[in-house]
Protein backbone atom coordinates (compact mmCIF):
# COMPACT_ATOMS: atom_id res chain seq x y z
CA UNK A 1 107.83 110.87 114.56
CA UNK A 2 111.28 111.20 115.58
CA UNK A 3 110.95 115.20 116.61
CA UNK A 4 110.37 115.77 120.28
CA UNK A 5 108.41 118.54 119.03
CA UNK A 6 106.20 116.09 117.38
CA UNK A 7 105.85 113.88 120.12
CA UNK A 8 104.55 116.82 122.75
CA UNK A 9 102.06 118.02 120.53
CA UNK A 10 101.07 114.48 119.45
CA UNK A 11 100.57 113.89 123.41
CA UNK A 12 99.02 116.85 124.13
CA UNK A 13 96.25 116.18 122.03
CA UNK A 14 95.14 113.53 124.81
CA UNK A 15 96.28 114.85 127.61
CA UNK A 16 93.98 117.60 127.32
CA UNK A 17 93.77 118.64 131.15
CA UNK A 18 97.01 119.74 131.09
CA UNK A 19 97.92 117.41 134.01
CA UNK A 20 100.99 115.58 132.07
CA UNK A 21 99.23 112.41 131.82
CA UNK A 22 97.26 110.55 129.41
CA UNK A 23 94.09 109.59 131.56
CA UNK A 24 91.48 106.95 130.94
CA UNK A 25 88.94 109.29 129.94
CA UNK A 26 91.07 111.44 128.02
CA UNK A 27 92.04 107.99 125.62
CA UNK A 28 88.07 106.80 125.75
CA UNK A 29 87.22 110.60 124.88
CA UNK A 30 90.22 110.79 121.94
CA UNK A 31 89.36 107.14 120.37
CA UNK A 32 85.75 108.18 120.15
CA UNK A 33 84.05 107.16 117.00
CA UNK A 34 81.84 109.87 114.78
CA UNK A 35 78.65 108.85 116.76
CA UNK A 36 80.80 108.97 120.06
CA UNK A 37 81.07 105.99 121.51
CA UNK A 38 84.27 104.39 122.21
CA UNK A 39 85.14 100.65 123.06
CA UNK A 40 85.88 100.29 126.46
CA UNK A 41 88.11 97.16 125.87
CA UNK A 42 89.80 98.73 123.34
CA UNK A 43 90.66 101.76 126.02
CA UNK A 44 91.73 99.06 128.49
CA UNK A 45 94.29 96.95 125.78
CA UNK A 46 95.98 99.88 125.42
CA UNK A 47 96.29 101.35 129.05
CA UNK A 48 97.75 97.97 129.49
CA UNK A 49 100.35 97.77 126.95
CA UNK A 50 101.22 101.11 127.50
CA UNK A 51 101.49 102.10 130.97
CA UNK A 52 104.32 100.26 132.04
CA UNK A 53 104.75 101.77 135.65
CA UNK A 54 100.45 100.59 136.00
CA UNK A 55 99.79 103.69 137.90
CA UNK A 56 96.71 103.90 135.73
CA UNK A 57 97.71 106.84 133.28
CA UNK A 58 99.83 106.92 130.68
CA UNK A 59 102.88 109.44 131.30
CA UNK A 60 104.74 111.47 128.37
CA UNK A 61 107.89 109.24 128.93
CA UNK A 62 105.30 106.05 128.14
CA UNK A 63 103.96 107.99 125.81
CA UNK A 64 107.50 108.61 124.05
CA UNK A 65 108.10 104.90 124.29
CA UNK A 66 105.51 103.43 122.88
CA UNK A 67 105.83 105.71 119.70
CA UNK A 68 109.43 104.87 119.65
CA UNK A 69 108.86 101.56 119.68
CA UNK A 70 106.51 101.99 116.82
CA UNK A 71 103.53 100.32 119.04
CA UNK A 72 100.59 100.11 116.53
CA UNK A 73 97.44 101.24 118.84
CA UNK A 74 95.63 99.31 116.02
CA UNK A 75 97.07 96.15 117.53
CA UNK A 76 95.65 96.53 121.34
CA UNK A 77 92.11 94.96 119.83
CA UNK A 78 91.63 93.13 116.59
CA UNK A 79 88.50 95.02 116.38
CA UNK A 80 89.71 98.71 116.41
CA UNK A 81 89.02 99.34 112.99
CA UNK A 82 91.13 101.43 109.92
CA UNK A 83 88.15 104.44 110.21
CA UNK A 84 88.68 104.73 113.57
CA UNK A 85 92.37 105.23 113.53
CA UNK A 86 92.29 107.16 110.39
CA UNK A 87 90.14 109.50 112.11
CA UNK A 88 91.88 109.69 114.91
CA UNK A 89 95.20 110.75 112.70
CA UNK A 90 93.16 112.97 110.52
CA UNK A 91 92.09 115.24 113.96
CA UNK A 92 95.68 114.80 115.05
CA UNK A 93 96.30 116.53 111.78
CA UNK A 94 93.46 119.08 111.99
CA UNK A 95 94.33 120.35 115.27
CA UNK A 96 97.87 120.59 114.59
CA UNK A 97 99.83 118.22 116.30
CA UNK A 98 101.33 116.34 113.30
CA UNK A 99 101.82 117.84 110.24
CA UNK A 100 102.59 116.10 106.63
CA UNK A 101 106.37 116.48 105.51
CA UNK A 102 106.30 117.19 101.70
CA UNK A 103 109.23 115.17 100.44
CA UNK A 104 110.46 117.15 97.80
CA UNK A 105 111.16 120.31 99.57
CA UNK A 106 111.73 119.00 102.75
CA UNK A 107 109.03 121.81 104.37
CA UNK A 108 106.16 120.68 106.55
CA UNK A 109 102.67 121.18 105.35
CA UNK A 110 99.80 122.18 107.61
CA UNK A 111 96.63 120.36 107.17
């Protein structure tokens, strides 16, 4: 996740107004389980840790941080489980804002 290019289409996949921010709703609507529902506390942990300037939204500069930093979104609630964030990757993957590196030829595989 070190490609800028990575990191806009990673955020875009939240930010999916358009508006340049990561918005409540838009994290409670991404972190969704499969029957839709999405813990609330969970939303809230990471708003926290990750909006440092607390305007309430998370801006692509945050957004850049925290990936940086190698914040683990896992980590803002003991109870966000592995399915959740695996399916949360695996639609990050789907729609097309990360893609797998295959590490023999170096290319970038679409999933």
């Amino acid at each position: 996740m070190e490609n800028d290019e990575h990191f806009r289409r990673a955020f875009m996949f939240f930010d999916t107004d358009g508006s340049g921010f990561i918005e409540l709703d838009e994290l409670r609507e991404a972190l969704a389980d499969e029957s839709g529902e999405t813990d609330i506390d969970i939303v809230n942990d990471i708003m926290r840790e990750v909006d440092n300037d607390k305007d309430g939204r998370i801006s692509y500069d945050e957004f850049v941080a925290m990936m940086k930093a190698g914040t683990d979104w896992r980590k803002a609630s003991r109870q966000y489980s592995r399915e959740r964030f695996k399916s949360l990757s695996l639609n990050l993957m789907k729609d097309g804002s990360l893609h797998l590196h295959d590490a023999v030829t170096g290319q970038s595989i679409a999933v």
